[in-house]
N, C-alpha and C. Protein backbone atom coordinates (compact mmCIF):
# COMPACT_ATOMS: atom_id res chain seq x y z
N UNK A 1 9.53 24.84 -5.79
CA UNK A 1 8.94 23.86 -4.88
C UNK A 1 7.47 23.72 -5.24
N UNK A 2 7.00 22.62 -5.23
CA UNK A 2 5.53 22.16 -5.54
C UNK A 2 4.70 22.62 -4.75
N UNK A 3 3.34 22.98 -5.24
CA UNK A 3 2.55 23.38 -4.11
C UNK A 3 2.01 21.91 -2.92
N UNK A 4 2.37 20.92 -3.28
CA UNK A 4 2.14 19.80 -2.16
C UNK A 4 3.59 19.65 -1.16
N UNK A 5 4.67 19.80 -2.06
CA UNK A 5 6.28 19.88 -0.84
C UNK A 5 5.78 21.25 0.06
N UNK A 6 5.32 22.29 -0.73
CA UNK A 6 5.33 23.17 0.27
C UNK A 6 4.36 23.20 1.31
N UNK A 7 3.04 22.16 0.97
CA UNK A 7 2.01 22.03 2.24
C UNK A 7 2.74 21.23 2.79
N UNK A 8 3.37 19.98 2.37
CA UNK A 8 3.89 19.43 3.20
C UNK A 8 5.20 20.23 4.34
N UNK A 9 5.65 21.14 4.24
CA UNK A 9 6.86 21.74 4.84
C UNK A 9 5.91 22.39 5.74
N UNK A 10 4.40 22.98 5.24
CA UNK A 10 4.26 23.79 6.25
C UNK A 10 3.53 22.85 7.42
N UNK A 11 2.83 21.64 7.33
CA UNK A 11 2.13 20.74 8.06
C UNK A 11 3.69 20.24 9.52
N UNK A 12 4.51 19.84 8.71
CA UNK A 12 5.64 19.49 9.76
C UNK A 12 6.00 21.20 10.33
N UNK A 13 6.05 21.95 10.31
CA UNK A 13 6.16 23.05 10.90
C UNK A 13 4.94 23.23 12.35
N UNK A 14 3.66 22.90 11.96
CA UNK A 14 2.65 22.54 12.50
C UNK A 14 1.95 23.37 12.74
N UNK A 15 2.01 23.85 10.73
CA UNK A 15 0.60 24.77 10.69
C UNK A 15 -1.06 24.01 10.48
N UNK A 16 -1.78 24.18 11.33
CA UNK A 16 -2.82 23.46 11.05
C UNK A 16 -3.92 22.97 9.93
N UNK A 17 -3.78 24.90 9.48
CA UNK A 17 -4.77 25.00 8.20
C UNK A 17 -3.95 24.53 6.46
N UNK A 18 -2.27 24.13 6.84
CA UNK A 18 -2.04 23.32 5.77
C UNK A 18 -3.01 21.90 5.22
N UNK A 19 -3.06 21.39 6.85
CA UNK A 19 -3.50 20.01 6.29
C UNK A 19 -4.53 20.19 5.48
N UNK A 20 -5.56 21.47 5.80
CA UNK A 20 -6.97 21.32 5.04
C UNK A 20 -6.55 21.32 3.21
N UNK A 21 -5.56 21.97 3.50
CA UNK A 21 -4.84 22.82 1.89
C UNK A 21 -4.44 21.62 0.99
N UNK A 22 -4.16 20.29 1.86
CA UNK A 22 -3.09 19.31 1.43
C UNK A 22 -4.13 17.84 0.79
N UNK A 23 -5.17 17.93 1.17
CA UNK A 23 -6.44 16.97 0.18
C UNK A 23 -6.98 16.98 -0.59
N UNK A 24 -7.06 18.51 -0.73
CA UNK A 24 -7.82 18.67 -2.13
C UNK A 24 -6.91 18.29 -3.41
N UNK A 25 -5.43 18.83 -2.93
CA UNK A 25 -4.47 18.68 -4.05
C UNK A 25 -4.10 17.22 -4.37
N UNK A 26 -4.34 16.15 -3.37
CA UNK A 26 -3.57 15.01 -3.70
C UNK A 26 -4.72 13.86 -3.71
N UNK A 27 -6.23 14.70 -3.43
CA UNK A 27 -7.25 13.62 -3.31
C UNK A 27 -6.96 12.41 -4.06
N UNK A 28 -7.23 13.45 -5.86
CA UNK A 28 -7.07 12.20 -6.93
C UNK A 28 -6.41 11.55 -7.04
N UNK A 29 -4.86 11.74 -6.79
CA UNK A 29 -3.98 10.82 -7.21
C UNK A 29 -3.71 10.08 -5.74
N UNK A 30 -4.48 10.25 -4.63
CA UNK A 30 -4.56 8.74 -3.73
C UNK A 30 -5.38 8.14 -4.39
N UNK A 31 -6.67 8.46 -4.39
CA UNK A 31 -7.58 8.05 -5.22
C UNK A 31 -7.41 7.09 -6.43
N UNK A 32 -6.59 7.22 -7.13
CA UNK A 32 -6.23 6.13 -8.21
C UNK A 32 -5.69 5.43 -7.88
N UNK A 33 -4.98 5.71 -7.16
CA UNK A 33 -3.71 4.73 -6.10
C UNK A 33 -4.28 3.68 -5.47
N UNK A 34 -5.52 4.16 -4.38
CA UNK A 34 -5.87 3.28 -3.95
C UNK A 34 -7.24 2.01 -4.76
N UNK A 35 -7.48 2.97 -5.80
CA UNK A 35 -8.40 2.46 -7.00
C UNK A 35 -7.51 0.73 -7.42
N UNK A 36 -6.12 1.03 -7.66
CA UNK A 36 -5.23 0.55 -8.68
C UNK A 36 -4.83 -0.70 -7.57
N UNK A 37 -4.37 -0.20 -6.22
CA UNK A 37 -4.55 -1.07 -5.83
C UNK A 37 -5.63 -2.07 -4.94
N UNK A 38 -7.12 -1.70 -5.23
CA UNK A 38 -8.15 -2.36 -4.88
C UNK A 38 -8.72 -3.41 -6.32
N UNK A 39 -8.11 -3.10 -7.42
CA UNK A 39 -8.44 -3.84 -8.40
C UNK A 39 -7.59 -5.19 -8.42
N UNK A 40 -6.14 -4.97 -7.84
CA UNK A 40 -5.37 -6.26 -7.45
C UNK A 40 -6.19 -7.17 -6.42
N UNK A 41 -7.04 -6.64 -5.90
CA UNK A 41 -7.84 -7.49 -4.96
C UNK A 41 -9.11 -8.46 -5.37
N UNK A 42 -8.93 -10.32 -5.03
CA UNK A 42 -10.40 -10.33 -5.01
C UNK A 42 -11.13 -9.77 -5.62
N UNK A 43 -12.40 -10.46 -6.07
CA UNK A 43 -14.03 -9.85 -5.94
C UNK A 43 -14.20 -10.01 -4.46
N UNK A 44 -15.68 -9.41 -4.03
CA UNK A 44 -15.73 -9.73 -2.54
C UNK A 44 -15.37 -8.39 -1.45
N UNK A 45 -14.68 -7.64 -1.81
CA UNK A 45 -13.82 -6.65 -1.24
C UNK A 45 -14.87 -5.88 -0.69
N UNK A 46 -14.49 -5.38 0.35
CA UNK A 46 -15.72 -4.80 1.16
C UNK A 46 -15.67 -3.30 1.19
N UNK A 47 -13.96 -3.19 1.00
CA UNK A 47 -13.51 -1.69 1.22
C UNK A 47 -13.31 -1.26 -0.26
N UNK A 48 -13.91 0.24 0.28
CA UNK A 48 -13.39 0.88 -1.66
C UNK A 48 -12.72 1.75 -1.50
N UNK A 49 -12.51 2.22 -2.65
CA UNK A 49 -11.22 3.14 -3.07
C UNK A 49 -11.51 4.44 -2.28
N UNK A 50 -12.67 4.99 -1.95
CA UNK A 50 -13.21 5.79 -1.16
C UNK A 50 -12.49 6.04 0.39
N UNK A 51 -12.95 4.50 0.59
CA UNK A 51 -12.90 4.65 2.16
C UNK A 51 -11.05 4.71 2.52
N UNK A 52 -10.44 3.61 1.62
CA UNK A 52 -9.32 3.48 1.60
C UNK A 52 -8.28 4.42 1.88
N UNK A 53 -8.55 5.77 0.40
CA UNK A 53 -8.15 6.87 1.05
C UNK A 53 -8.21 7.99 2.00
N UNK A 54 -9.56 8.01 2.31
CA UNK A 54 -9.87 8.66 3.73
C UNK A 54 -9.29 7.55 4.87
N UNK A 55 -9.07 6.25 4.81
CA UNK A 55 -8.45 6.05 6.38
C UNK A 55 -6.73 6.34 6.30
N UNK A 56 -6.44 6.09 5.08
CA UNK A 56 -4.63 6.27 4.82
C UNK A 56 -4.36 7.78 5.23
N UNK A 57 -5.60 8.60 5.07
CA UNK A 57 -5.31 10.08 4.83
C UNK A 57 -5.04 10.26 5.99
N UNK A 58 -6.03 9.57 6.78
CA UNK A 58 -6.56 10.18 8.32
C UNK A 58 -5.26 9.85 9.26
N UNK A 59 -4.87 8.31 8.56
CA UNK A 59 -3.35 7.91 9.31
C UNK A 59 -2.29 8.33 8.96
N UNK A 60 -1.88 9.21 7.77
CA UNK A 60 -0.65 10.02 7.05
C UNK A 60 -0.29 11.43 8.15
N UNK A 61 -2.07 12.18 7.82
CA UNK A 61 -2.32 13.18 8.66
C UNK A 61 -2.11 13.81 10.51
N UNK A 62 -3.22 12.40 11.00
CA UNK A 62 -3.68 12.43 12.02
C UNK A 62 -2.52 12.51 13.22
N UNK A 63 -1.41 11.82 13.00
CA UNK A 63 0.21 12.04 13.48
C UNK A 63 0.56 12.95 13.66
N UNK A 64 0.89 13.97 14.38
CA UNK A 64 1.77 15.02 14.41
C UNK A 64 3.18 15.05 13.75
N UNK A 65 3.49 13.60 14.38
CA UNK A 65 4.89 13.36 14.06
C UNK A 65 5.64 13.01 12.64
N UNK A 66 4.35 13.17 11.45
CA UNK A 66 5.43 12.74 10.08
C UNK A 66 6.19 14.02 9.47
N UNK A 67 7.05 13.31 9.06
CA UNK A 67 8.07 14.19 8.27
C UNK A 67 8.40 13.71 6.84
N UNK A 68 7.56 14.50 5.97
CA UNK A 68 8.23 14.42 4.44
C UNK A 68 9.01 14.96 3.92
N UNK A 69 10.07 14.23 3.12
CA UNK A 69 10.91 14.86 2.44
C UNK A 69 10.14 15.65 1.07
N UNK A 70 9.13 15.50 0.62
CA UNK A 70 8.57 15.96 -0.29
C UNK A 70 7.77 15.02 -0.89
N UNK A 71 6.71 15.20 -2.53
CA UNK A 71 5.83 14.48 -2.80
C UNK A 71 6.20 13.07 -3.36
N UNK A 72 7.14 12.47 -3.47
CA UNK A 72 7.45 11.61 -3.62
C UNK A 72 7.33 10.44 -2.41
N UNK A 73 7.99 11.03 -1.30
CA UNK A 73 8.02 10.57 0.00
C UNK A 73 6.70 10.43 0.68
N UNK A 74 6.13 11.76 0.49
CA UNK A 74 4.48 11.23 0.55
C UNK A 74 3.67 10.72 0.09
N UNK A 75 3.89 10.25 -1.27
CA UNK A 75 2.86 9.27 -1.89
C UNK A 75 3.70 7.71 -1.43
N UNK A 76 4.78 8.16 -1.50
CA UNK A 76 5.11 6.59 -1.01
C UNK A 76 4.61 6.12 0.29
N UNK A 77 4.64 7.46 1.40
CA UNK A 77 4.20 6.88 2.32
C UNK A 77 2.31 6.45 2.80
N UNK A 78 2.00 7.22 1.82
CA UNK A 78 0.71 7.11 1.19
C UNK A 78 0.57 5.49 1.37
N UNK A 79 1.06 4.70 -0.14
CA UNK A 79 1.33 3.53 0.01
C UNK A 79 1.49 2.57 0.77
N UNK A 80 2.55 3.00 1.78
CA UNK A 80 2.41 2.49 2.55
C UNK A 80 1.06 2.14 3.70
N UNK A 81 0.54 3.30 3.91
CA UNK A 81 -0.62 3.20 5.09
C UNK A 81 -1.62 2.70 4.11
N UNK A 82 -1.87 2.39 2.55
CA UNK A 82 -2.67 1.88 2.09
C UNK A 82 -2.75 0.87 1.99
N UNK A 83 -1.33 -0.07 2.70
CA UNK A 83 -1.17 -1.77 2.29
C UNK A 83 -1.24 -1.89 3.27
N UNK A 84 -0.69 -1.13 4.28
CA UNK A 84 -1.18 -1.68 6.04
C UNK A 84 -2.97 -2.04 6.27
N UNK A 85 -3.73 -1.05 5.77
CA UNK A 85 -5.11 -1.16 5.91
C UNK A 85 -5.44 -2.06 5.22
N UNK A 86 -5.00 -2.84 3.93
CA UNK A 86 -4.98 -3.82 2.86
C UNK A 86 -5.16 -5.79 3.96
N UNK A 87 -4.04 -5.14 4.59
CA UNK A 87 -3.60 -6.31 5.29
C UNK A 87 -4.20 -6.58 5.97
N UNK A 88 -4.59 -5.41 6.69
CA UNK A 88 -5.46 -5.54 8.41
C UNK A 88 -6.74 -6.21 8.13
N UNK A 89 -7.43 -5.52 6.81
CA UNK A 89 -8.77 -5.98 6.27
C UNK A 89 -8.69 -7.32 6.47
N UNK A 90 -7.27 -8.12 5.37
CA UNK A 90 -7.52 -9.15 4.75
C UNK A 90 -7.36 -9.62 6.45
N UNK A 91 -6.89 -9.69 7.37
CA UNK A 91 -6.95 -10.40 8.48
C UNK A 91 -7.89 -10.80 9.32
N UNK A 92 -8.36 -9.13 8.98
CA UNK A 92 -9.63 -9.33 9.86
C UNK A 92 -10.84 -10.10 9.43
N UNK A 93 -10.42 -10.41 8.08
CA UNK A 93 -11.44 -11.30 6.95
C UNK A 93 -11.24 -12.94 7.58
N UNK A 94 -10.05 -12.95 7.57
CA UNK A 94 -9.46 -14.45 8.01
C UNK A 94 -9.70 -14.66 9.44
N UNK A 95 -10.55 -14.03 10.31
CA UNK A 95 -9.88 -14.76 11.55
C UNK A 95 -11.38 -15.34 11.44
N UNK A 96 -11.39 -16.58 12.32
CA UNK A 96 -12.55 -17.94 12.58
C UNK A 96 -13.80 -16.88 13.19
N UNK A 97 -13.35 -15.93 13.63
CA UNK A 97 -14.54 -15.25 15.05
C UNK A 97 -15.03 -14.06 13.69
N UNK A 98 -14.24 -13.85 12.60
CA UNK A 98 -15.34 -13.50 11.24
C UNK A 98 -15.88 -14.28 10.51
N UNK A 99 -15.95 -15.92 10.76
CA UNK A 99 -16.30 -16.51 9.51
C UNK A 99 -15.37 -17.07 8.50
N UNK A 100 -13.91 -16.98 8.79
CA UNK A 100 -13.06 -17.55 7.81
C UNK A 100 -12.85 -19.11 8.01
N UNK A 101 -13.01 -19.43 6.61
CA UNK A 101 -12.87 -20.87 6.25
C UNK A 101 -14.46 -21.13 5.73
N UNK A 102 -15.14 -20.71 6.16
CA UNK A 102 -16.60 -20.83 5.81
C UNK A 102 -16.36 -20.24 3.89
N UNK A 103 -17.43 -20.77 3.59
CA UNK A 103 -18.04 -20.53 1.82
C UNK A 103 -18.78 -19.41 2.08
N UNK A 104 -19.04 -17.73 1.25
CA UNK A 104 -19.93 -17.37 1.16
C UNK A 104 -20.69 -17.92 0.19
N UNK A 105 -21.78 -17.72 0.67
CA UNK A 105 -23.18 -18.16 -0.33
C UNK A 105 -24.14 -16.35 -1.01
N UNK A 106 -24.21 -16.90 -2.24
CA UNK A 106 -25.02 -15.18 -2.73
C UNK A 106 -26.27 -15.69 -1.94
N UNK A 107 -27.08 -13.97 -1.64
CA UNK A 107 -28.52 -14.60 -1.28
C UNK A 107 -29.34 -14.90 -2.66
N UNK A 108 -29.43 -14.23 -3.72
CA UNK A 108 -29.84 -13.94 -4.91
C UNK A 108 -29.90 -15.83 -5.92
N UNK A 109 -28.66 -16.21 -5.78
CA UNK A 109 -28.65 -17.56 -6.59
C UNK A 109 -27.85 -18.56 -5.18
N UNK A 110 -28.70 -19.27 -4.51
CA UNK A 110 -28.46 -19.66 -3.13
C UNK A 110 -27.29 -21.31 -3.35
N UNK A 111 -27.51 -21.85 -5.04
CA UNK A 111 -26.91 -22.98 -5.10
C UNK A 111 -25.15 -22.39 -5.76
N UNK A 112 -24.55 -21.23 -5.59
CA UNK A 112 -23.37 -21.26 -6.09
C UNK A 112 -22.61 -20.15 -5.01
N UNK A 113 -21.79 -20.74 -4.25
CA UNK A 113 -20.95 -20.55 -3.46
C UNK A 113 -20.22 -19.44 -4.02
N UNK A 114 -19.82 -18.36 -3.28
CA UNK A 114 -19.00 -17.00 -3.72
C UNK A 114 -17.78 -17.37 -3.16
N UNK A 115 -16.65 -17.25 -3.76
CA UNK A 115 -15.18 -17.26 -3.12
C UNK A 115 -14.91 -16.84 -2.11
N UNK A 116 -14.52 -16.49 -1.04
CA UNK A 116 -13.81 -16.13 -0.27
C UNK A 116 -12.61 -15.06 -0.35
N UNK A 117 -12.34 -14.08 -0.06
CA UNK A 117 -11.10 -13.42 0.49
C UNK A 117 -9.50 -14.40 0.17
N UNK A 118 -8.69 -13.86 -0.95
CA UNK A 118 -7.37 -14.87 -1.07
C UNK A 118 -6.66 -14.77 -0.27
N UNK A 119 -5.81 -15.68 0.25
CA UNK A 119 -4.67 -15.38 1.36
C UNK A 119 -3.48 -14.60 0.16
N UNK A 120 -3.46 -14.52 -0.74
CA UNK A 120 -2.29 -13.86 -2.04
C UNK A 120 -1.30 -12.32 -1.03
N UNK A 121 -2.80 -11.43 -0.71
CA UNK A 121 -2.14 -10.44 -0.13
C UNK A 121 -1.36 -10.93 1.18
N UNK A 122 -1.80 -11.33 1.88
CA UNK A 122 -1.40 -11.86 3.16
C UNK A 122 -0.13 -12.74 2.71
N UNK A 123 -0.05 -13.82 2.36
CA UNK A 123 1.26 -14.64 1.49
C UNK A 123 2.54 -13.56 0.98
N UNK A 124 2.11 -12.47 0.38
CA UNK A 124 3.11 -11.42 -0.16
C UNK A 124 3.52 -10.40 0.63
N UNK A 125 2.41 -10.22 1.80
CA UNK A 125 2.91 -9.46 2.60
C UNK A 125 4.04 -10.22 3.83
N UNK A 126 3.40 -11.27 4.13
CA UNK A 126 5.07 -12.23 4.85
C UNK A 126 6.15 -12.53 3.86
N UNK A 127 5.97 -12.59 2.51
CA UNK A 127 7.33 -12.80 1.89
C UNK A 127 8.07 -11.74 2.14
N UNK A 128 7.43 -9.77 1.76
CA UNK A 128 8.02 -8.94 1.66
C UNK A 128 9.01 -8.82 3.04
N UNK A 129 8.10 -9.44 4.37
CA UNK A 129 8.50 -9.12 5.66
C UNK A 129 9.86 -9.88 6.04
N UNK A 130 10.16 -11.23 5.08
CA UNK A 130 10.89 -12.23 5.19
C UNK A 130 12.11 -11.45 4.30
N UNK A 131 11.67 -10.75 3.54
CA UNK A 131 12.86 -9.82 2.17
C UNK A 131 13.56 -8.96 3.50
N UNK A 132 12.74 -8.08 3.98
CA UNK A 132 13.27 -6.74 4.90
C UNK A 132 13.96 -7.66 5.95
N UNK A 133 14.19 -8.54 6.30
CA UNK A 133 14.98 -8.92 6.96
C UNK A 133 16.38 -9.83 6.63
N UNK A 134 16.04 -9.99 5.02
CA UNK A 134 17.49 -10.09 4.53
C UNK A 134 17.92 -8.70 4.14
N UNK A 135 17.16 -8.23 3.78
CA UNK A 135 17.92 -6.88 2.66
C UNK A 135 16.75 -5.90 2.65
N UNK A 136 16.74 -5.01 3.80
CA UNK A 136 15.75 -3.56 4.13
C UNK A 136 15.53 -3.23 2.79
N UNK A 137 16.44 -2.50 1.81
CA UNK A 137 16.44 -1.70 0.85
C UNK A 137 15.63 -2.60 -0.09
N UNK A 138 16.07 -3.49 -0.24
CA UNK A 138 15.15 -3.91 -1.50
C UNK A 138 13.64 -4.74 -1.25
N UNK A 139 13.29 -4.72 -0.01
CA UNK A 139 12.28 -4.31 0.44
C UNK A 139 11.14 -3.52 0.65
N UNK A 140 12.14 -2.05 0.52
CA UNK A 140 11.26 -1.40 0.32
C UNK A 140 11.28 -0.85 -1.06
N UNK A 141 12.07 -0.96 -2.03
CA UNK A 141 12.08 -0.73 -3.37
C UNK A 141 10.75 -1.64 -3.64
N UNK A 142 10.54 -2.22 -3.17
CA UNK A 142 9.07 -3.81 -3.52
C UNK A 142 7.71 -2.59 -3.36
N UNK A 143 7.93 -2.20 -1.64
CA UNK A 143 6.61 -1.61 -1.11
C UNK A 143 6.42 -0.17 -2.23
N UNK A 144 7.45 -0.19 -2.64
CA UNK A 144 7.22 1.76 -3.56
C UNK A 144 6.63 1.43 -5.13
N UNK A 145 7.26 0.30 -5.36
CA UNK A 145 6.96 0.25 -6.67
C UNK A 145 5.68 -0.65 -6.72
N UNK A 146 5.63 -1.79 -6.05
CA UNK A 146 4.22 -2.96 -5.74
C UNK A 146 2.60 -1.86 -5.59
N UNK A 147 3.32 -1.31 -3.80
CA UNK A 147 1.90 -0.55 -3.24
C UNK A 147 1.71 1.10 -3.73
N UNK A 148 2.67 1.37 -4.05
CA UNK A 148 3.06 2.98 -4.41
C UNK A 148 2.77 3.45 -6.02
N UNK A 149 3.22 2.28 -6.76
CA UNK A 149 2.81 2.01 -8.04
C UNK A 149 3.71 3.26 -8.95
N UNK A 150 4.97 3.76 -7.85
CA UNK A 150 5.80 4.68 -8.30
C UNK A 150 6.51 3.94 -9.24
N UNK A 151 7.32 4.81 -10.30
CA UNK A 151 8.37 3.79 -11.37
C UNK A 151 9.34 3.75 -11.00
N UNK A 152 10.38 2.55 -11.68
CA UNK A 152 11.48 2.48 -10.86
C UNK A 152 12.15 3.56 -10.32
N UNK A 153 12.45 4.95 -11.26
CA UNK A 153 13.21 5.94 -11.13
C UNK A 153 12.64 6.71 -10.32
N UNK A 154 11.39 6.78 -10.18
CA UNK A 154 11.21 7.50 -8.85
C UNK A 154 11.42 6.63 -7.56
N UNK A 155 10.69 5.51 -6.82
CA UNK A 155 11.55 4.84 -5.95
C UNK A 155 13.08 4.91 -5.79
N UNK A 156 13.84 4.82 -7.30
CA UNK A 156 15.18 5.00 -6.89
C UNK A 156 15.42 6.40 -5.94
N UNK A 157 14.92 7.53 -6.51
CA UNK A 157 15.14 8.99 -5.83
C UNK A 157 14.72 8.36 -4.41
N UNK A 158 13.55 8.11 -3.81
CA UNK A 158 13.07 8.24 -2.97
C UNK A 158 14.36 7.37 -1.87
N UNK A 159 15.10 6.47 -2.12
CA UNK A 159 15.55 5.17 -1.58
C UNK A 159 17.12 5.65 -1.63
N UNK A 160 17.29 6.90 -2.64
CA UNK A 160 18.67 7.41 -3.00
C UNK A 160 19.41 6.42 -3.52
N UNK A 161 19.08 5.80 -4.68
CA UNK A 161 19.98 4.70 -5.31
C UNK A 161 20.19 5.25 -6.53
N UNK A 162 20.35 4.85 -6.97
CA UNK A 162 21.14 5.03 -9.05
C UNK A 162 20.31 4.41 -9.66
N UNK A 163 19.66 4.53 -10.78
CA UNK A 163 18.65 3.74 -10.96
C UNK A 163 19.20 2.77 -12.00
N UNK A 164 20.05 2.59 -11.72
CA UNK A 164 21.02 1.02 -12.26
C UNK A 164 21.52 0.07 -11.10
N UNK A 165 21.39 0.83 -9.73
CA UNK A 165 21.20 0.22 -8.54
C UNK A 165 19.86 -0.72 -8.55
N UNK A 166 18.84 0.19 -8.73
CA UNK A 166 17.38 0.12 -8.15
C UNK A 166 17.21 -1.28 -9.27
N UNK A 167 17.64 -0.97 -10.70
CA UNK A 167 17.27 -1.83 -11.72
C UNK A 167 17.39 -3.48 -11.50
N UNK A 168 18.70 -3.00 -10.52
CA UNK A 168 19.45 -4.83 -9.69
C UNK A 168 18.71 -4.89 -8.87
N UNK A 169 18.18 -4.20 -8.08
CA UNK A 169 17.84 -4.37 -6.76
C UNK A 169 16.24 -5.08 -7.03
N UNK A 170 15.45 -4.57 -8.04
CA UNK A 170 14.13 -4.92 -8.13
C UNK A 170 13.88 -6.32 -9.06
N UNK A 171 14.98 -6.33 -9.98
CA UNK A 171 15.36 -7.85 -11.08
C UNK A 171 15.59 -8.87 -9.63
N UNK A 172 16.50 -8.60 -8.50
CA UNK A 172 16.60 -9.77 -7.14
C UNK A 172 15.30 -9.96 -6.83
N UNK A 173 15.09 -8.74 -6.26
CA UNK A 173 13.87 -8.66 -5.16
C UNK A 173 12.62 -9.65 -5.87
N UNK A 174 11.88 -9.22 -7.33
CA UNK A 174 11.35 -10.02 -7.98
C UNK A 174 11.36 -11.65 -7.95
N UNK A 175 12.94 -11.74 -8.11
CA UNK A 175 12.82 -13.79 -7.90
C UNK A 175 12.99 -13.85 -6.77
N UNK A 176 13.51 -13.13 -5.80
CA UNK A 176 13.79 -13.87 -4.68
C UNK A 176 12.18 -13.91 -3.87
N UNK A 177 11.08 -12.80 -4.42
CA UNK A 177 9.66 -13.14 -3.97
C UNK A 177 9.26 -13.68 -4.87
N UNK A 178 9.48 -14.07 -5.81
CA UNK A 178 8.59 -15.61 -6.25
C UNK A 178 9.01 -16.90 -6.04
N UNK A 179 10.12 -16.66 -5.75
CA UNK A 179 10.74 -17.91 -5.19
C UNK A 179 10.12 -18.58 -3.84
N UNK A 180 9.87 -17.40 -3.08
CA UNK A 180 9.71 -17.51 -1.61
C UNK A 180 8.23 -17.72 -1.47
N UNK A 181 7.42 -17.37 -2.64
CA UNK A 181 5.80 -17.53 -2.73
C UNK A 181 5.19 -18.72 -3.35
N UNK A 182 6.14 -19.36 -4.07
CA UNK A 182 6.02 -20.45 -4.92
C UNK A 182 6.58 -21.38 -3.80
N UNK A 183 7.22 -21.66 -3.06
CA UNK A 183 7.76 -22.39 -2.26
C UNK A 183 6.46 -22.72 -1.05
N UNK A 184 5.93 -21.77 -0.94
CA UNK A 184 4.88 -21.70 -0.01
C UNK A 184 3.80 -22.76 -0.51
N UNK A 185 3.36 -22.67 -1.69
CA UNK A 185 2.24 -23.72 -2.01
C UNK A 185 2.69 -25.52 -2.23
């Protein structure tokens, strides 16, 4: 057993001084994670790879109630609380009472307008939501491999498929979200 399955076994037990045990070991590789997926983002981005993983950590952690099956399950779920905070940002970017729809302007060169925040994440995150309600599983085969940046064969473990399952499942999932994103514009 890994020394992170086994912090994780002892944290759901609800030893306290695991959790301290359980950041140092997995700092970096949230850390790239959330690196990898802050580079899919915009210029403009307000949040960094920093903060990203200290709030995912704080929300993985801060629960009493999670239960991992092991490090797989936790980086996925990693992932997960890293696209939730992804989203929330980009929303909170978009609403009128922040300024959305407005042009930023640099202060530095005042005649060239800075882009704005893309709706892309937001657009992919209602397609995925529109997927999980035809077909859960390959849904979340999207969120493991998209936000998790796991490879197919690990998502397959995590999802318990065959990874000649997972191979169909992610070749659908693929057109049926570009289909559904391309339709949108």
């Amino acid at each position: 057993m890994s020394d992170v399955t086994r912090i994780l076994n002892a944290i759901e037990r609800g030893d306290a001084k695991a959790t301290d045990e359980l950041l140092p070991l997995v700092y970096e590789e949230l850390r790239l994670l959330a690196a990898r997926k802050l580079s899919a983002e915009k210029s403009g981005q307000t949040l960094e790879a920093t903060a990203l993983v200290h709030e995912a950590y704080l929300r993985l952690v801060g629960d009493g109630d999670q239960h991992w099956t092991g490090r797989a399950h936790f980086f996925g779920a990693a992932a997960e609380a890293m696209r939730r905070i992804l989203i929330e940002n980009a929303r909170r970017k978009h609403r009128l009472k922040r300024g959305a729809g407005r042009n930023r302007v640099g202060l530095n060169d005042s005649d060239v307008a800075v882009e704005g925040p893309g709706d892309d994440l937001l657009a992919l995150d209602e397609a995925i939501s529109r997927l999980a309600a035809v077909d859960k599983t390959k849904a979340e085969l999207v969120k493991l491999r998209y936000f998790a940046g796991l490879s197919l064969e690990q998502a397959a473990e995590i999802l318990a498929l065959s990874p000649t399952t997972a191979k169909r499942y992610w070749t659908y999932a693929r057109a049926w979200l570009y289909r559904a994103l391309t339709q949108e514009q």
